[in-house]
C-alpha atoms as a PDB file:
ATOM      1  CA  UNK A   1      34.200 -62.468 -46.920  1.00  0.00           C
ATOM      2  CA  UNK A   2      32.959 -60.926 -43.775  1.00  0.00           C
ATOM      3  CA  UNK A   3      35.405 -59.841 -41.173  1.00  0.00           C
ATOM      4  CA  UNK A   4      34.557 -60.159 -37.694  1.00  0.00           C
ATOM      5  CA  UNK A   5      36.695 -58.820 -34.878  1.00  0.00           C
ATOM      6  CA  UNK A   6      36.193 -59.732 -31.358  1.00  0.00           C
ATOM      7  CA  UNK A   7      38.519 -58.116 -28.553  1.00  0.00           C
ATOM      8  CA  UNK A   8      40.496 -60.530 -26.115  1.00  0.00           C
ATOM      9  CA  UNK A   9      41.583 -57.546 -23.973  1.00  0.00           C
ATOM     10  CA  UNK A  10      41.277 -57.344 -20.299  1.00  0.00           C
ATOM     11  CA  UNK A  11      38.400 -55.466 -19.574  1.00  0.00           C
ATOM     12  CA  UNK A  12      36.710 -57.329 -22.365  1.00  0.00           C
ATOM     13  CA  UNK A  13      37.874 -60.781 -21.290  1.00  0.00           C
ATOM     14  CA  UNK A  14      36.707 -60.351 -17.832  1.00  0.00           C
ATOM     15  CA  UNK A  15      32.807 -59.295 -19.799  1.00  0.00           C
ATOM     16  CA  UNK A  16      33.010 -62.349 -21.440  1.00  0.00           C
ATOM     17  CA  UNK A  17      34.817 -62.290 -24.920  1.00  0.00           C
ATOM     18  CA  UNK A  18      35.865 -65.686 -24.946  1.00  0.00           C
ATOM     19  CA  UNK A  19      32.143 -67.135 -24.529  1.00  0.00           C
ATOM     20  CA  UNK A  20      31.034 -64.836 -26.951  1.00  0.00           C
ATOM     21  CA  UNK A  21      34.480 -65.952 -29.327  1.00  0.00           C
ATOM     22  CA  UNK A  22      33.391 -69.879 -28.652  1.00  0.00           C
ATOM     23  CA  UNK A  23      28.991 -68.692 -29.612  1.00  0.00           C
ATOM     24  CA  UNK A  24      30.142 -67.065 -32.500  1.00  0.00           C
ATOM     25  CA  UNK A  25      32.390 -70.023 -33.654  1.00  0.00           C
ATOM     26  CA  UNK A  26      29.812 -72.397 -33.249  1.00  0.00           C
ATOM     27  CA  UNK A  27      27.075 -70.268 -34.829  1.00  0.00           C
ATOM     28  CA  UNK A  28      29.381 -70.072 -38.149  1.00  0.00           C
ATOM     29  CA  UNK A  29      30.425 -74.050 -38.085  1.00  0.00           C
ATOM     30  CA  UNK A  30      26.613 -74.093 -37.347  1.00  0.00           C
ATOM     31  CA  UNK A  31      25.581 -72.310 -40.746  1.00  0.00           C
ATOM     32  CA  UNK A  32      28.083 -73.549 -42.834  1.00  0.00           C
ATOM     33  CA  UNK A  33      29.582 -70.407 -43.411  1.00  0.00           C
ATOM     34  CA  UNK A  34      33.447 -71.032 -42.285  1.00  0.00           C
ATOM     35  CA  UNK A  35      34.343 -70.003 -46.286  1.00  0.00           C
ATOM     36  CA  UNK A  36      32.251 -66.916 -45.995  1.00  0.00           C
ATOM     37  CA  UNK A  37      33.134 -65.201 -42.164  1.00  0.00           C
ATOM     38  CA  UNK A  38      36.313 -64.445 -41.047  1.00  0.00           C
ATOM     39  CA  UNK A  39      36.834 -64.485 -37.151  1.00  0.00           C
ATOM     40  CA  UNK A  40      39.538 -62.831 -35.709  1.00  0.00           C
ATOM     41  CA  UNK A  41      40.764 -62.067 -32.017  1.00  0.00           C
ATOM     42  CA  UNK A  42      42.025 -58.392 -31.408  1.00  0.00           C
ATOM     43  CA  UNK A  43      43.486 -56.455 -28.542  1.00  0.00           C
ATOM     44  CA  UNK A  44      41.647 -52.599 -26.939  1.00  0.00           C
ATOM     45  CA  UNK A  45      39.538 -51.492 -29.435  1.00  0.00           C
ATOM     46  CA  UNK A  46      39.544 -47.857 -26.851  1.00  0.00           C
ATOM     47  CA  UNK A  47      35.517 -48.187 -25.991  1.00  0.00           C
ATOM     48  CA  UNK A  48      36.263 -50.720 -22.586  1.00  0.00           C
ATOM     49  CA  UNK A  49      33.159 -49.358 -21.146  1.00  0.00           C
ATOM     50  CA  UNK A  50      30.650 -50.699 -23.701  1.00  0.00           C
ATOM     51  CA  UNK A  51      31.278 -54.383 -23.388  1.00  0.00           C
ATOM     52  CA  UNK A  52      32.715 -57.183 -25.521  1.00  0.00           C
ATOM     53  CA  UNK A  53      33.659 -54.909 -28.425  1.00  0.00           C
ATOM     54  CA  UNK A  54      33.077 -56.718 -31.477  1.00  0.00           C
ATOM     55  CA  UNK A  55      33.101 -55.177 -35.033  1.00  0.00           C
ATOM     56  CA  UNK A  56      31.753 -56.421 -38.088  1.00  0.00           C
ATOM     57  CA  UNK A  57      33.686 -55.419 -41.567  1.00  0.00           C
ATOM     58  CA  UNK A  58      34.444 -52.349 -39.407  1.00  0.00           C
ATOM     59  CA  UNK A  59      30.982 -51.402 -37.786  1.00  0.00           C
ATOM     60  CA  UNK A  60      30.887 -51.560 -34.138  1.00  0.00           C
ATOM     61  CA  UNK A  61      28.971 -53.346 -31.741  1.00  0.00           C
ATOM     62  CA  UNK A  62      28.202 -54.384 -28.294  1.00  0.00           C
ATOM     63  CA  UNK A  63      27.995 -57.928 -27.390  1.00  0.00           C
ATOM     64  CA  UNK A  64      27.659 -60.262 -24.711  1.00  0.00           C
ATOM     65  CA  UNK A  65      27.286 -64.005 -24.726  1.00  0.00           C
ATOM     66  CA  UNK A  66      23.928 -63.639 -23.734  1.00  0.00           C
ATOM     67  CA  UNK A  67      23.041 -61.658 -27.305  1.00  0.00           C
ATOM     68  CA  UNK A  68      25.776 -63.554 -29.591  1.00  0.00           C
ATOM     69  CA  UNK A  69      23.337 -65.762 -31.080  1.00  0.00           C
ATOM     70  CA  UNK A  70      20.557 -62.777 -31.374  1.00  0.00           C
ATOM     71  CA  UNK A  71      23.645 -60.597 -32.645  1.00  0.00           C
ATOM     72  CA  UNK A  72      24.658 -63.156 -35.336  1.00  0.00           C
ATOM     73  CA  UNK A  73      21.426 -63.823 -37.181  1.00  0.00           C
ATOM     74  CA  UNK A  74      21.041 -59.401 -37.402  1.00  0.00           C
ATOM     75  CA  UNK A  75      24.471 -58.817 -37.991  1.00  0.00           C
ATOM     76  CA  UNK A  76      26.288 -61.364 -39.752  1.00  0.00           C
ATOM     77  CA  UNK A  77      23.712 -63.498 -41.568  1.00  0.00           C
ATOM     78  CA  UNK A  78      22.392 -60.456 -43.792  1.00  0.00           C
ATOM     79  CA  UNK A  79      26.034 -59.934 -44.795  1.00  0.00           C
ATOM     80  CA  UNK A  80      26.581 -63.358 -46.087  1.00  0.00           C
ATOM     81  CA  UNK A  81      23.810 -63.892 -47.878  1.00  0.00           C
END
């Protein structure tokens, strides 16, 4: 199972984490994968000033809504399959 983490804090909220929360839902209903990827909602991850913090079985990343889908398909796909 692959763990994703997205943070709902402030300073990520206000950058978007919910759009990129709602992308990233749709993207696993999208590839069938709901049994596969964990999605999860966390609280200040401590980097504020990179963005949506978002990790990945514990690897960190960037993300905006802009780049969820882009960030999905190199990210999260590989992991799965």
């Amino acid at each position: 199972m692959v763990k994703i983490m997205v943070c709902i804090g402030s300073s990520c909220h206000l950058k978007g984490s919910r759009q990129v929360v709602e992308r990233l839902q749709y993207l696993i209903a999208e590839n069938g994968l709901k049994e596969k990827v964990e999605l999860g909602g966390t609280f200040c991850m401590g980097r504020c000033q990179e963005g949506v913090c978002v990790t990945v079985d514990g690897d960190f990343f960037s993300v905006t809504p802009d780049v969820a889908k882009k960030f999905f398909e190199e990210n999260v796909l590989p992991r799965v399959k």
